[in-house]
Protein backbone atom coordinates (compact mmCIF):
# COMPACT_ATOMS: atom_id res chain seq x y z
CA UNK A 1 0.00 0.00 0.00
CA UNK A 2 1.24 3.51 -1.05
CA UNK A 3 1.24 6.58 1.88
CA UNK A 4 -1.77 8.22 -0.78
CA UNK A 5 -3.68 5.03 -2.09
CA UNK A 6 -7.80 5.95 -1.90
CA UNK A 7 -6.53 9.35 -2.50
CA UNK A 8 -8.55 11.12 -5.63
CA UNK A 9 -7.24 14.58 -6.88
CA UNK A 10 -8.61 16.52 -9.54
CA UNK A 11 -6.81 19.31 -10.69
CA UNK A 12 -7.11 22.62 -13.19
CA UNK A 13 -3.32 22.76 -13.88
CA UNK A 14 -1.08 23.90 -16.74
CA UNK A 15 2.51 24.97 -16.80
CA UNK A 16 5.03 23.80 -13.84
CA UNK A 17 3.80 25.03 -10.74
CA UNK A 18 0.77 22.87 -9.88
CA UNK A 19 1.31 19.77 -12.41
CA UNK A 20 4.85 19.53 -9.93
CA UNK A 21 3.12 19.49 -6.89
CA UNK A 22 0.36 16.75 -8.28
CA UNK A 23 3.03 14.67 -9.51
CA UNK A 24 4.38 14.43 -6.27
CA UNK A 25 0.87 12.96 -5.38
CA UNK A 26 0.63 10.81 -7.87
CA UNK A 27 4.27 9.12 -7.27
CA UNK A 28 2.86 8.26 -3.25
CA UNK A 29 -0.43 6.79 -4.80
CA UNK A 30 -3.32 9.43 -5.20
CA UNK A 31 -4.97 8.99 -8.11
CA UNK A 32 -4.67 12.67 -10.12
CA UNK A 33 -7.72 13.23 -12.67
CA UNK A 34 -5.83 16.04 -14.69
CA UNK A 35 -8.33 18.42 -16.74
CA UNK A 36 -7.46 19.59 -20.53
CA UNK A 37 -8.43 21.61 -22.98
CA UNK A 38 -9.98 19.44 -25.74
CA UNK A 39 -7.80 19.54 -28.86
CA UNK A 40 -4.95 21.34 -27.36
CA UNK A 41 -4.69 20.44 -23.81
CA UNK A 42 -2.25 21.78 -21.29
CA UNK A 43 0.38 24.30 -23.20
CA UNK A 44 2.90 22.99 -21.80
CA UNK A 45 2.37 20.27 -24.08
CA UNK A 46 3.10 22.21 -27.11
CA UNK A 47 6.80 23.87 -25.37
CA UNK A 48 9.12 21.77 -27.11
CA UNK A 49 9.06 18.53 -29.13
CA UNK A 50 12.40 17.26 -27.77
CA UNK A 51 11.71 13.55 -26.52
CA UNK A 52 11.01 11.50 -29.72
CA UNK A 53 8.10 14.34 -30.27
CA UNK A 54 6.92 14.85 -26.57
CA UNK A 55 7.56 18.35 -24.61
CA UNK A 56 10.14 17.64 -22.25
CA UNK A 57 8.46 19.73 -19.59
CA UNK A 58 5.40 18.09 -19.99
CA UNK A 59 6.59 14.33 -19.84
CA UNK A 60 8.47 15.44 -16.72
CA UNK A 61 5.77 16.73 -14.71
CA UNK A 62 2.92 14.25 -15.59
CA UNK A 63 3.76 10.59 -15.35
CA UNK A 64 1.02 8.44 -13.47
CA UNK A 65 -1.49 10.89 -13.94
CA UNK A 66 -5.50 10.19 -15.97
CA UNK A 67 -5.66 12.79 -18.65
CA UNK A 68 -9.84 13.85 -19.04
CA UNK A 69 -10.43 16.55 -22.09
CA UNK A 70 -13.60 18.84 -21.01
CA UNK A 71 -13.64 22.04 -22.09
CA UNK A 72 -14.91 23.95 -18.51
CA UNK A 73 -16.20 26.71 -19.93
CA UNK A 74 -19.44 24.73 -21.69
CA UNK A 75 -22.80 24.28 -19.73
CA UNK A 76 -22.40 20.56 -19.88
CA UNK A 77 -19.20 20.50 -18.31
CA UNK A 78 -20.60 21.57 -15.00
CA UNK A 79 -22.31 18.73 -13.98
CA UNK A 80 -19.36 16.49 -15.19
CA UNK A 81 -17.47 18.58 -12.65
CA UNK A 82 -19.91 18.05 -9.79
CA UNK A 83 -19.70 14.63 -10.20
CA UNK A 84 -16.06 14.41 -10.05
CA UNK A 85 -16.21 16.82 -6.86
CA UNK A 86 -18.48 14.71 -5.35
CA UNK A 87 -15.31 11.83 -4.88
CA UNK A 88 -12.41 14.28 -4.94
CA UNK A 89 -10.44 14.66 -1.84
CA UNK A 90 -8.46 17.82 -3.33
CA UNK A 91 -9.08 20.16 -5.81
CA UNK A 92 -5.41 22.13 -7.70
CA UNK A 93 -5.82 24.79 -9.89
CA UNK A 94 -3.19 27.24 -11.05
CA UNK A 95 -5.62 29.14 -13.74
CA UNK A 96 -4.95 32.90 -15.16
CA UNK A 97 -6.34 34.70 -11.47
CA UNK A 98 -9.95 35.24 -11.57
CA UNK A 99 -10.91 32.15 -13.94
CA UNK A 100 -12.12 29.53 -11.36
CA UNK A 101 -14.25 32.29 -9.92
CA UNK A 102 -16.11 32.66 -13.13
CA UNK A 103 -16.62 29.50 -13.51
CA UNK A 104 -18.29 29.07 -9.89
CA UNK A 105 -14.98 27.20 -8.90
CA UNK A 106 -13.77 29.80 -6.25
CA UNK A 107 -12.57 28.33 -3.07
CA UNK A 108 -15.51 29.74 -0.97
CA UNK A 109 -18.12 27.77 -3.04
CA UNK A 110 -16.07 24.61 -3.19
CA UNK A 111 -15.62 24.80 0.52
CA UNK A 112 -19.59 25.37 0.99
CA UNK A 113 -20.16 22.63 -1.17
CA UNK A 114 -17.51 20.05 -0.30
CA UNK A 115 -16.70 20.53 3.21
CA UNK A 116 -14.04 17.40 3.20
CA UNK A 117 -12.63 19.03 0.06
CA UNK A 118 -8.84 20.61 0.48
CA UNK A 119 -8.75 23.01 -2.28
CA UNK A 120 -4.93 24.56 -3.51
CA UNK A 121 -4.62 27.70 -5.26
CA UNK A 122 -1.56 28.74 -6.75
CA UNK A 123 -1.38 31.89 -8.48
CA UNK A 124 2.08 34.11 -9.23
CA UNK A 125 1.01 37.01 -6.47
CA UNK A 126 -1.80 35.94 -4.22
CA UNK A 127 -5.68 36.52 -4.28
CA UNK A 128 -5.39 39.74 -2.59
CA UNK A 129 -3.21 43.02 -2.83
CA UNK A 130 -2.12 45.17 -5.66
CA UNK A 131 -1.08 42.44 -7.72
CA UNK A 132 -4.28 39.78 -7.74
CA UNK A 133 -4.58 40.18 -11.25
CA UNK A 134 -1.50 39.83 -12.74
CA UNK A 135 -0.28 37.05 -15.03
CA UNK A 136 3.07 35.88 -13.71
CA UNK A 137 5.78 33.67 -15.39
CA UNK A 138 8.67 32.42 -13.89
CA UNK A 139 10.98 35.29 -15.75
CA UNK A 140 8.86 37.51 -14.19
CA UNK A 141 8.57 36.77 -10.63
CA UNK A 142 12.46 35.86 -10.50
CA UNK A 143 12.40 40.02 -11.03
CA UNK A 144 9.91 40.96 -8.74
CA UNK A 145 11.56 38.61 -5.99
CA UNK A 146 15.09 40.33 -6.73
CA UNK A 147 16.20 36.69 -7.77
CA UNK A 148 17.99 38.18 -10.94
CA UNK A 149 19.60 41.39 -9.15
CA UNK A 150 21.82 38.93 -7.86
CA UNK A 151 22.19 36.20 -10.55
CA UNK A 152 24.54 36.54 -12.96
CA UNK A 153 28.11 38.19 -13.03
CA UNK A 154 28.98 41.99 -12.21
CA UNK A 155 28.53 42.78 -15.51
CA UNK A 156 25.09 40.78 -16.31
CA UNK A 157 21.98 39.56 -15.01
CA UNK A 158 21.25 36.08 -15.23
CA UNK A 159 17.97 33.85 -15.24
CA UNK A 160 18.22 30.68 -13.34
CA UNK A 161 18.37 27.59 -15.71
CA UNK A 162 15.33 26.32 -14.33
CA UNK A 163 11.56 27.58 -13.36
CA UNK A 164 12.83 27.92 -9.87
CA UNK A 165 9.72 30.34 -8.69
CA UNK A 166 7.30 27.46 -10.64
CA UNK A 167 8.71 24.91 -8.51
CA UNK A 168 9.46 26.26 -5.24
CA UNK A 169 5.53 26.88 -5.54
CA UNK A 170 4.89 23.58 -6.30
CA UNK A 171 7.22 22.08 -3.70
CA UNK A 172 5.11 24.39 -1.08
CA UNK A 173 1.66 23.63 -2.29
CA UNK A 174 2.58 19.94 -2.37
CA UNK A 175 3.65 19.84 1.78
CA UNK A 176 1.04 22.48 1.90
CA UNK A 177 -1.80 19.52 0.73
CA UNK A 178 -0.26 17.12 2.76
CA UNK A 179 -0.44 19.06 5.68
CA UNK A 180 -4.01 19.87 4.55
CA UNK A 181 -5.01 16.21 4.54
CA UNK A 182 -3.50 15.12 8.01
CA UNK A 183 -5.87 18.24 9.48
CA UNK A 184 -8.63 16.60 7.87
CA UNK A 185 -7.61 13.29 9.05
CA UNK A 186 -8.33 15.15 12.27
CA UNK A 187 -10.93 17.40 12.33
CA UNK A 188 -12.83 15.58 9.37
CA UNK A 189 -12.72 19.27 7.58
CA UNK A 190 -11.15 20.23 4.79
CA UNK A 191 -9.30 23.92 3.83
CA UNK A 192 -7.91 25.74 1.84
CA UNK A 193 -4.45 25.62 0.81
CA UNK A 194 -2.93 29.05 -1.20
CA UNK A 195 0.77 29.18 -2.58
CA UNK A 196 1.79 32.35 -4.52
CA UNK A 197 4.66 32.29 -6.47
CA UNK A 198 6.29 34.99 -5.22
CA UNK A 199 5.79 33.95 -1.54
CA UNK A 200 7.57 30.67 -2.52
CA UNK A 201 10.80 32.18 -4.11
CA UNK A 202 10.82 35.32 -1.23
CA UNK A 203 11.23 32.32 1.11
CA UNK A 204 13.96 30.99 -0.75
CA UNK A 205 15.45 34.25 -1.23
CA UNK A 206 15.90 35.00 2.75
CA UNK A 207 19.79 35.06 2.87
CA UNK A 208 19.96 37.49 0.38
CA UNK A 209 17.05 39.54 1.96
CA UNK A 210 18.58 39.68 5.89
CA UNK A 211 22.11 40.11 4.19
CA UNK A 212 21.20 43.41 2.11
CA UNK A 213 18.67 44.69 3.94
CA UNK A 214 20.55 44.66 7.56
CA UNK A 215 24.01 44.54 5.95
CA UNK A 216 23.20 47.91 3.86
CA UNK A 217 24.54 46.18 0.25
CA UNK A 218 22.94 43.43 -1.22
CA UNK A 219 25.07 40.36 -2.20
CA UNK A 220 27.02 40.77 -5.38
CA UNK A 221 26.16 38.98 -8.47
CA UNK A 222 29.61 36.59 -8.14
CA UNK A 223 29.18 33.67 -11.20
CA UNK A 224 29.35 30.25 -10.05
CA UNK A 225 31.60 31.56 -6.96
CA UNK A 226 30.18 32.81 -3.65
CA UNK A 227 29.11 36.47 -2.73
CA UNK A 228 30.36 35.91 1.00
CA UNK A 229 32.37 33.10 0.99
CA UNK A 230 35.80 32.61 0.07
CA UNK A 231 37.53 30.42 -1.79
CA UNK A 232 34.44 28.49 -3.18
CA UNK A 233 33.84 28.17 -6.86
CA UNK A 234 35.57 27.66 -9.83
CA UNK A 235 39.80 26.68 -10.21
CA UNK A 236 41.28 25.74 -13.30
CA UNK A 237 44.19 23.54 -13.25
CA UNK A 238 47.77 23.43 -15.49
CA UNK A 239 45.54 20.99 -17.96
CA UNK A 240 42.94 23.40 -18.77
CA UNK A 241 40.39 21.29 -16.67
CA UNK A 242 37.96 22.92 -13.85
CA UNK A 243 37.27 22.13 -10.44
CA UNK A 244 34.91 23.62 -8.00
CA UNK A 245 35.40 23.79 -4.41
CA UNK A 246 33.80 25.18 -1.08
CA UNK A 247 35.55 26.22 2.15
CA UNK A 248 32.90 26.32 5.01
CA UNK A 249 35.03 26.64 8.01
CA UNK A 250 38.25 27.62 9.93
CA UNK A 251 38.96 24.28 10.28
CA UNK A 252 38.86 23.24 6.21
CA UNK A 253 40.49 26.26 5.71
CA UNK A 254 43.87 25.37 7.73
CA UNK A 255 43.23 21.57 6.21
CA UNK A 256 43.07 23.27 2.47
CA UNK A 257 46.54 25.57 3.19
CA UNK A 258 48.07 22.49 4.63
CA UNK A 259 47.54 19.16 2.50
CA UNK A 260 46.10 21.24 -0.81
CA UNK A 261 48.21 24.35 -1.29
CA UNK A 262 51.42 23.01 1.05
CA UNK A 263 51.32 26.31 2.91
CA UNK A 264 50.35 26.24 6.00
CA UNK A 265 51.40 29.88 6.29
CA UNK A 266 48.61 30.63 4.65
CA UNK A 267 45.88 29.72 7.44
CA UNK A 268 47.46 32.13 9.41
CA UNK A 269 48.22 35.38 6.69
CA UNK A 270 46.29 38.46 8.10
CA UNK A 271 44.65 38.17 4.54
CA UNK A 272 43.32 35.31 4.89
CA UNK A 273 42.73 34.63 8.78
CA UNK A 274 39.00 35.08 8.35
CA UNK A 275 35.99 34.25 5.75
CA UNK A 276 35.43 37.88 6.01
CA UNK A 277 38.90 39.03 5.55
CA UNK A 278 39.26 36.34 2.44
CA UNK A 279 36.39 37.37 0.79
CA UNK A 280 38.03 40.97 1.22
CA UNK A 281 40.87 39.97 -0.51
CA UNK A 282 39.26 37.43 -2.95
CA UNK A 283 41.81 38.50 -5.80
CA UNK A 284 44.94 37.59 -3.89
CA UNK A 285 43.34 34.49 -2.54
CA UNK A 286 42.69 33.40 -6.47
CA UNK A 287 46.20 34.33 -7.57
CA UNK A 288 47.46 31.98 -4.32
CA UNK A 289 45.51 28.98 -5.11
CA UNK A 290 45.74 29.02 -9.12
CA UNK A 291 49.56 29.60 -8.90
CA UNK A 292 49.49 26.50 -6.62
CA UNK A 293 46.78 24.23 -9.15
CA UNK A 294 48.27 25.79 -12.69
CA UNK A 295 51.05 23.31 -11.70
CA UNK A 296 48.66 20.23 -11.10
CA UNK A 297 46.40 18.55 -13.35
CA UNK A 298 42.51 18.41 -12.55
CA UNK A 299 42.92 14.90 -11.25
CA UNK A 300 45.65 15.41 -9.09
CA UNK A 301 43.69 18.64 -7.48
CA UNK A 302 40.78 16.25 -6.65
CA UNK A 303 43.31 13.54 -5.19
CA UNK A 304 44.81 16.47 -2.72
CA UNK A 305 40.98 17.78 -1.94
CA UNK A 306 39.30 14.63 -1.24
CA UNK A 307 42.40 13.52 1.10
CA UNK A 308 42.43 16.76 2.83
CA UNK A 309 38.55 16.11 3.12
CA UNK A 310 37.62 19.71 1.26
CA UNK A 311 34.30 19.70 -0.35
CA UNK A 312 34.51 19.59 -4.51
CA UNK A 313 32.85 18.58 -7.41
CA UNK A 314 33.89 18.43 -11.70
CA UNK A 315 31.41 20.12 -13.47
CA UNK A 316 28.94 17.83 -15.77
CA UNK A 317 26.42 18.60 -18.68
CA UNK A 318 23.26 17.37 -18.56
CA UNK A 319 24.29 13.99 -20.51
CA UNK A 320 26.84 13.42 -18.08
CA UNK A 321 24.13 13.83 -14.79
CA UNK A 322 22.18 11.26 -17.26
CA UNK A 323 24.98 8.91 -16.75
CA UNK A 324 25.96 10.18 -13.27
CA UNK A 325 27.97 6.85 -11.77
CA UNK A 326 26.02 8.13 -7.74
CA UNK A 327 22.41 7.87 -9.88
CA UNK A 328 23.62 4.59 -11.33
CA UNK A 329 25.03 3.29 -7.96
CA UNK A 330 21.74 3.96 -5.89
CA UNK A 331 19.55 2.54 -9.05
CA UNK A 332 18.15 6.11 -8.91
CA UNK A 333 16.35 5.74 -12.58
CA UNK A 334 12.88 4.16 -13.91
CA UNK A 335 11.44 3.65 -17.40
CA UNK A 336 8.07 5.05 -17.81
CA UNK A 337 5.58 4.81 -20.36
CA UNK A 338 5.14 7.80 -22.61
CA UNK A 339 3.18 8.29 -25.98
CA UNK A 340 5.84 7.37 -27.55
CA UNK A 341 7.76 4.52 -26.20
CA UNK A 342 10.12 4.22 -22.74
CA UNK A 343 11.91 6.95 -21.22
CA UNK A 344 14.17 6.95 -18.40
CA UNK A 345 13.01 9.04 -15.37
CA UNK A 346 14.50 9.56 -12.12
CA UNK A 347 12.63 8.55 -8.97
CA UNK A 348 11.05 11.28 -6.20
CA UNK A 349 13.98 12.74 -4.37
CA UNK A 350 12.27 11.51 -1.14
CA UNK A 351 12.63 7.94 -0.40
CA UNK A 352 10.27 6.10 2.02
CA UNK A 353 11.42 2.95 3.24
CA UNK A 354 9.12 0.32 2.37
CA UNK A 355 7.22 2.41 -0.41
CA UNK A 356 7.61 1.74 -4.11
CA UNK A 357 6.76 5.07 -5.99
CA UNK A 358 4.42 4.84 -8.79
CA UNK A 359 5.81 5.45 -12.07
CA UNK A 360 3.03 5.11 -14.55
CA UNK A 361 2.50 6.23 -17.84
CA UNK A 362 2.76 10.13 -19.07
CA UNK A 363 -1.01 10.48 -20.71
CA UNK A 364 -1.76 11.22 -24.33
CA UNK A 365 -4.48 13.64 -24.40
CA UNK A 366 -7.94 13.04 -23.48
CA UNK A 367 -6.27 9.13 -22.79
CA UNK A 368 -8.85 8.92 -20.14
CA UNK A 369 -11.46 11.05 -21.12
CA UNK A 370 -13.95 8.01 -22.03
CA UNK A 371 -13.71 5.72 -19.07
CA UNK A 372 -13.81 8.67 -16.35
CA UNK A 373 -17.10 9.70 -18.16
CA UNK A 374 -18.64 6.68 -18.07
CA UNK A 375 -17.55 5.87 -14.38
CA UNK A 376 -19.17 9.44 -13.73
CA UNK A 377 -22.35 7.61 -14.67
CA UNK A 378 -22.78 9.12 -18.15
CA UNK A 379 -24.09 6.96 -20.90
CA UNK A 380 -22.21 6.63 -24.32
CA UNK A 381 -24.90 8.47 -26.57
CA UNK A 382 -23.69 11.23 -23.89
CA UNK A 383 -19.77 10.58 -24.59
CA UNK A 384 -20.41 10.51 -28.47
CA UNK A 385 -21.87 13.94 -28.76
CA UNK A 386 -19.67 15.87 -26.44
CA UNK A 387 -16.87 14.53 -28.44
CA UNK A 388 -18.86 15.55 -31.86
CA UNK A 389 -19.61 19.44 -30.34
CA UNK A 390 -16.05 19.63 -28.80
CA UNK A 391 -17.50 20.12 -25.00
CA UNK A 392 -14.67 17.01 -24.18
């Protein structure tokens, strides 16, 4: 038995945000009825074509979900959603703000209706304050949460690589529902669960917020090193090679001068004899340890690190973290069903001992669309015309 079996979620997603946090449902057991637009279906279908035809985004966030096409907006459609209410244990949505409401969906009237129901909204700014109303993407509220003033080098601003603000709302919303169902497991009531987007990230951005705001200056945009740590980032060595590495302490510090550099003098150099006074000096630091590694190859660098115990890593593409020997070791990967043959997909970051995640097929759209209808209770004269006037 999985933690979420008997679980049933229906959910009003698109994008990242909310298909992340129902995917982590689905791999503990719920069962997640996922709503589409007939003929199109969730856009993030249609963002790239990159696994034998599939949108990579979309075949990551949707394995071992039930694809049903309705299109919510028709008459019809409302009693198909008051059936599937009537079993659902949550309700997701993370609609353009104001949509759910028109379609009688708001959180109020699902709570009035379904008093069991836990109901998550996730929206980019909240369903109050100044910005309600506005459409946010993940470029966007990586600006308004100061995310890019300090991404990037001095000289540029940088986006993350990922849709970090996407899914650190997911991630929240998903503990969020959790924590919603153990209070109903309690009080037999359900409630209502809201994640912005910009809450999420302005959680994640906290360092940077107590740092600038009580330390007067905000971080500096430093690369792939450290705004207040020193040495930690990137070091070529004499082969051309690059390794990254992180001093935390005093303590790895005086084990770095001593069985990395072979200078032990070093620890001690009024330069150096704090984090605070190394970061100060950060460009006499660099010219210390790269005189020291431009005589070394790459591999002997990580020989010296690891038996000195100093934190490091060799940077990998995306191909190699597909092949990572750690992934391999721990038997970290799954095939799942897609639409168009196997793919390999990692398992939930979380393991459980004693639970097996699920790792069902990514849907084709509308894959279910048929059998949830007539488990609904609708008849197939019923199924054939909504399918001829486009209402599923």
């Amino acid at each position: 038995m999985r933690p979420l079996d008997g679980i049933t979620v229906l959910s009003l997603e698109q994008a990242v945000a909310a298909p992340f946090a129902t995917r982590q449902l689905a791999d503990l057991g719920a069962r997640v009825i996922k709503i589409e637009r007939p003929g199109v279906g969730d856009f993030a279908r249609g963002y790239d074509a990159t696994v034998r035809g599939e949108s990579s985004h979309f075949v990551w966030l949707n394995r071992s979900k039930e694809s049903l096409t309705l299109d919510v907006k028709r008459p019809d459609a409302a009693e198909v959603l008051r059936r599937l209410l009537e079993q659902a244990d949550i309700f997701v949505q993370n609609l353009a703000p104001g949509a759910t409401g028109r379609l009688g969906l708001s959180a109020g009237s699902l709570r009035t209706a379904h008093p069991r129901l836990v109901v998550c909204e996730i929206s980019g700014y909240g369903s109050t304050g100044p910005y309600r109303d506005r459409k946010a993407y993940d470029l966007l509220v990586q600006a308004e949460a100061g995310l890019l003033s300090i991404t990037g080098t001095p000289d540029e601003l940088v986006k993350v690589g990922i849709s970090v603000a996407d899914i650190a709302a997911g991630m929240y919303a998903y503990s969020g529902m959790l924590t919603a169902l153990l209070m109903r497991h309690r009080t037999g009531e359900g409630t209502v669960v809201e994640v912005s987007m910009l809450e999420a990230l302005s959680e994640w951005m906290g360092y940077p917020l107590y740092y600038g705001v009580y330390g007067g200056t905000p971080p500096t945009r430093s690369g792939a090193r450290h705004a207040v740590i020193a040495p930690y980032g990137p070091f070529a060595g004499g082969d051309g090679d690059v390794v990254y590495l992180g001093i935390q302490n005093e303590r790895e510090w005086q084990a770095f001068c001593t069985g990395v550099l072979g200078q032990p003098e070093l620890a001690t150099d009024p330069r150096f004899a704090s984090n605070a006074d190394r970061v100060g000096h950060r460009d006499a630091l660099d010219a210390e340890i790269e005189a020291v590694f431009g005589r070394m190859t790459t591999v002997e660098i990580v020989e010296r690190l690891e038996s000195a115990r100093i934190a490091n890593a060799r940077l990998r593409t995306v191909q190699q973290l597909s092949d990572h020997p750690q992934l391999a070791a721990r038997e970290r990967w799954r095939d799942v069903e897609t639409p168009v043959g196997p793919i390999r997909a990692t398992l939930p970051a979380a393991s459980i001992d004693g639970v097996e995640p699920v790792m069902d097929p990514v849907p084709a759209l509308g894959a279910h669309t048929d059998a949830i209808l007539y488990e609904l209770g609708f008849d197939s004269a019923t199924v054939a015309r909504w399918h001829d006037d486009g209402t599923v």
